[in-house]
Protein backbone atom coordinates (compact mmCIF):
# COMPACT_ATOMS: atom_id res chain seq x y z
CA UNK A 1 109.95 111.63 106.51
CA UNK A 2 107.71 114.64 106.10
CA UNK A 3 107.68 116.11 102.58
CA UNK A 4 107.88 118.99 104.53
CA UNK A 5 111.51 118.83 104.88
CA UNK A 6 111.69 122.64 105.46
CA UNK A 7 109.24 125.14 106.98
CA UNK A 8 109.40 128.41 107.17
CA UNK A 9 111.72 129.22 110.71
CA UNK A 10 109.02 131.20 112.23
CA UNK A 11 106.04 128.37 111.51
CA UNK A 12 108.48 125.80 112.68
CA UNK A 13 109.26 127.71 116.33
CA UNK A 14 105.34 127.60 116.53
CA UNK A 15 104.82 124.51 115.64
CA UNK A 16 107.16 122.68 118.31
CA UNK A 17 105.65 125.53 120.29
CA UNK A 18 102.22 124.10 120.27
CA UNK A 19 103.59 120.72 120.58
CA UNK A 20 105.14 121.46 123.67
CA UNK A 21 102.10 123.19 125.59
CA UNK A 22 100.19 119.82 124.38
CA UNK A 23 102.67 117.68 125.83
CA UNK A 24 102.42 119.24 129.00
CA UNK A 25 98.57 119.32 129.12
CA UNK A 26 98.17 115.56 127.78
CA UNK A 27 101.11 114.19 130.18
CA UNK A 28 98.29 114.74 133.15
CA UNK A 29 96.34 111.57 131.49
CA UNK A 30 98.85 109.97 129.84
CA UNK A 31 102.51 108.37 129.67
CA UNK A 32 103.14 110.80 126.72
CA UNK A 33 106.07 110.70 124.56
CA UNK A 34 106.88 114.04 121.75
CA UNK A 35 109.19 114.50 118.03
CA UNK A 36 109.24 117.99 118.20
CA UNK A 37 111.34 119.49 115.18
CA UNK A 38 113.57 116.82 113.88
CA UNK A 39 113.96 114.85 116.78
CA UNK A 40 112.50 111.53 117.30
CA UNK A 41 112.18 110.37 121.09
CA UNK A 42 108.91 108.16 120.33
CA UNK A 43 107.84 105.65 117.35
CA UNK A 44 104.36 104.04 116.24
CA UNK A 45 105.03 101.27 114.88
CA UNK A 46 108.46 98.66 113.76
CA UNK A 47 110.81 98.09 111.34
CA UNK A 48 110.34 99.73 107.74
CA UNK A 49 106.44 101.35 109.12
CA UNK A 50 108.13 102.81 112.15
CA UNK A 51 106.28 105.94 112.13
CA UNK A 52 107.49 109.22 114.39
CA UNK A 53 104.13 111.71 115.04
CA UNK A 54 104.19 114.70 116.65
CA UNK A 55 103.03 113.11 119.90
CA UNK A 56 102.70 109.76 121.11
CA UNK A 57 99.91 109.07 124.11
CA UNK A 58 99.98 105.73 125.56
CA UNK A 59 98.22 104.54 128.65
CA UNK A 60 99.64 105.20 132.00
CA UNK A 61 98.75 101.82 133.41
CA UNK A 62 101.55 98.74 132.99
CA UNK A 63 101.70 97.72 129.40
CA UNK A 64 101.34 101.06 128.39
CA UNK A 65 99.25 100.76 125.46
CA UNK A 66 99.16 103.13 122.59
CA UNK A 67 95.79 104.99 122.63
CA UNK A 68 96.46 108.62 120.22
CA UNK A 69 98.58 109.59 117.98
CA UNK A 70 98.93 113.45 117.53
CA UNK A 71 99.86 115.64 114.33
CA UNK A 72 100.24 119.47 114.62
CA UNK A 73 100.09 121.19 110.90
CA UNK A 74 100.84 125.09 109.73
CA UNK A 75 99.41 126.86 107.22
CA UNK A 76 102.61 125.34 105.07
CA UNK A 77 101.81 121.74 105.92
CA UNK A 78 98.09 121.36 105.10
CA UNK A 79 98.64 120.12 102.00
CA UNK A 80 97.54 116.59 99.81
CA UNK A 81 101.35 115.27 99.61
CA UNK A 82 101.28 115.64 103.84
CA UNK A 83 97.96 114.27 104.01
CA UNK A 84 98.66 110.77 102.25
CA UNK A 85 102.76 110.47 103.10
CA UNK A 86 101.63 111.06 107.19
CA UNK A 87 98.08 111.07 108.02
CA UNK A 88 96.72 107.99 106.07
CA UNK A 89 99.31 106.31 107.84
CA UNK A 90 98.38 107.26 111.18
CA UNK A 91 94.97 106.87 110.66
CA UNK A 92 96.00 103.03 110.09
CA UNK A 93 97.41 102.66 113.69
CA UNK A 94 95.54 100.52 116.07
CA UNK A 95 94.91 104.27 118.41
CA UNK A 96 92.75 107.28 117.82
CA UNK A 97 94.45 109.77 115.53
CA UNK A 98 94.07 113.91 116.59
CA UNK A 99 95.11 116.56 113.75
CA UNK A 100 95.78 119.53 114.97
CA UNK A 101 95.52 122.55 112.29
CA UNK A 102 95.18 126.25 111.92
CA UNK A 103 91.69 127.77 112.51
CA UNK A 104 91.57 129.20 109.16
CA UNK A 105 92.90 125.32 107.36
CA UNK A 106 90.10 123.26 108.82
CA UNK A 107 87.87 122.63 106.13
CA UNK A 108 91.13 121.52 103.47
CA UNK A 109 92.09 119.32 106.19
CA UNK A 110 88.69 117.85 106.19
CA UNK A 111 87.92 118.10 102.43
CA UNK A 112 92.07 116.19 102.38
CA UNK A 113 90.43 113.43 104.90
CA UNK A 114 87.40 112.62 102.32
CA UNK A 115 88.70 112.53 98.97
CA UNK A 116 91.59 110.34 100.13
CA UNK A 117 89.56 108.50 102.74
CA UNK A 118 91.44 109.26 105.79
CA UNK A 119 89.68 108.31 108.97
CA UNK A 120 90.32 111.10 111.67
CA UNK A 121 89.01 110.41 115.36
CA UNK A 122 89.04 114.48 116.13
CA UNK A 123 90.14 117.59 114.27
CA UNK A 124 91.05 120.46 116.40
CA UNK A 125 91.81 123.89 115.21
CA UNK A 126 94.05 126.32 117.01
CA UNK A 127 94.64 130.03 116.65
CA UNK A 128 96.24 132.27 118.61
CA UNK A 129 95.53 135.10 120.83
CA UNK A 130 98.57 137.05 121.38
CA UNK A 131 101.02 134.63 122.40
CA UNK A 132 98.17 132.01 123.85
CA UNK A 133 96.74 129.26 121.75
CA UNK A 134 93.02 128.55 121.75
CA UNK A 135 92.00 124.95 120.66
CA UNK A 136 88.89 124.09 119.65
CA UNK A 137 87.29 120.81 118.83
CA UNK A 138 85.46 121.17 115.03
CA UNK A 139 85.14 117.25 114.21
CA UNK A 140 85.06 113.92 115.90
CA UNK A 141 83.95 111.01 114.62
CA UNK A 142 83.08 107.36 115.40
CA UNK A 143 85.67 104.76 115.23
CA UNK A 144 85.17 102.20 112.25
CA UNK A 145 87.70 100.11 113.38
CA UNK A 146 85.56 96.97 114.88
CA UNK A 147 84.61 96.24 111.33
CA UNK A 148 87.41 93.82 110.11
CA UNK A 149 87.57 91.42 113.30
CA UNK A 150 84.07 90.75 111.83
CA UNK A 151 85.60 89.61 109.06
CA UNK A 152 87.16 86.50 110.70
CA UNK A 153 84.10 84.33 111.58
CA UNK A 154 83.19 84.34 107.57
CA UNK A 155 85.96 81.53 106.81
CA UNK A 156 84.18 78.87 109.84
CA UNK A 157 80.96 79.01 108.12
CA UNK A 158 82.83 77.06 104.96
CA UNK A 159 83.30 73.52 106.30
CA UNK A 160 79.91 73.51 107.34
CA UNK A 161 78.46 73.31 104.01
CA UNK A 162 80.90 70.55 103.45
CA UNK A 163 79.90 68.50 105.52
CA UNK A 164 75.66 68.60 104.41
CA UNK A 165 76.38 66.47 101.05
CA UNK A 166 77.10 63.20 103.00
CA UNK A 167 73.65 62.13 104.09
CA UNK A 168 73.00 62.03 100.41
CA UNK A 169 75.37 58.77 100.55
CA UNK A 170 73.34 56.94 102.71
CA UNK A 171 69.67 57.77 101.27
CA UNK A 172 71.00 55.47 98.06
CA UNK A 173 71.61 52.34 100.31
CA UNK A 174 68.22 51.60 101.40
CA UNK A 175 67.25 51.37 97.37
CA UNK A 176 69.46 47.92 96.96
CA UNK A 177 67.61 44.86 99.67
CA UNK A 178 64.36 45.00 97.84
CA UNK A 179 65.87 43.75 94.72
CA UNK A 180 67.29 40.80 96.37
CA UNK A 181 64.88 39.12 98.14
CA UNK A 182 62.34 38.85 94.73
CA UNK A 183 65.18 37.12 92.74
CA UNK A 184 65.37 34.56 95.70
CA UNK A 185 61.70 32.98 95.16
CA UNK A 186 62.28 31.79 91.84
CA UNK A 187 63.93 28.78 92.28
CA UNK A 188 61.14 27.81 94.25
CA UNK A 189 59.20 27.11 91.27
CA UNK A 190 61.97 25.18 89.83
CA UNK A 191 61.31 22.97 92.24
CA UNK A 192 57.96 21.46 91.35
CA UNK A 193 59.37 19.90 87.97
CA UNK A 194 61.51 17.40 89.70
CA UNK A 195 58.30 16.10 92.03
CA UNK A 196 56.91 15.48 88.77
CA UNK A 197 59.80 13.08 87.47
CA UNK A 198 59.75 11.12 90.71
CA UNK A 199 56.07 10.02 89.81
């Protein structure tokens, strides 16, 4: 899926390299699920969207929900094709995304994240001192998310203006008994000519 298809060997051995060592220090936490290399053992996601990440973290407890998705990314894969054809889809799943990328990448990845409006919970870089990977934490940010359940309440507030226009109805109805009663007097006076024949 990655446009990717081929790294070089040696930056794909490190790559599921660092995958591995993150599997084993996430799996403390969480039921945690890898697709190191071409394999894919865990999926975000159904049908046509089924997505396969690097790592998958869900939550230990029973239902197991899916809380992070992980990408790891060489020098090679730090790129704008990568950025929109994987991350902008994992930064759409309902769970924090983590990018992972070389020390000396960070601030493409993050300039790749703003022009094309990628939301990234945390960017950590990695380098490595001689055979031992550091990780450091250079970004985190707040989760927008909440924003379009907001977005919901907006339709109830429609009938409610529907519904203010009917009063109007029943102001006019009032207007129409004082007509009536004035038009009923008149044959009163009507009545005084025929006393007058009877004398």
């Amino acid at each position: 899926m990655s446009p990717i298809l081929v790294r070089p060997v040696r930056e794909q051995l490190e790559h599921d390299r660092l995958i591995r060592l993150l599997h084993a220090r996430f799996r403390r936490k969480h039921e945690a699920g890898m697709n190191p290399g071409n394999e894919q053992n865990s999926s975000v996601g159904t049908g046509a969207g089924t997505l396969f990440p690097d790592l998958v973290l869900m939550s230990p407890e029973r239902g197991h929900k899916l809380q992070t998705v992980v990408e790891v990314e060489t020098g090679e894969s730090v790129n704008h094709l990568e950025a929109l054809a994987q991350w902008a889809h994992f930064a759409k799943t309902r769970a924090a995304f983590h990018l992972y990328v070389p020390a000396n990448m960070v601030e493409v990845a993050r300039r790749l994240c703003d022009d094309n409006q990628i939301h990234v919970s945390e960017i950590w870089s990695y380098h490595l001192i001689g055979d031992e990977p550091r990780f450091t934490l250079v970004h985190r940010s707040r989760e927008p998310q909440p924003a379009a359940p907001r977005a919901k309440p907006a339709p109830a507030a429609a009938p409610v203006k529907k519904a203010a226009p009917r009063p109007v109805a029943a102001k006019a109805k009032p207007a129409k008994p004082p007509v009536k009663p004035k038009k009923a007097a008149k044959p009163s006076k009507a009545a005084k000519p025929k006393g007058k024949k009877k004398r």
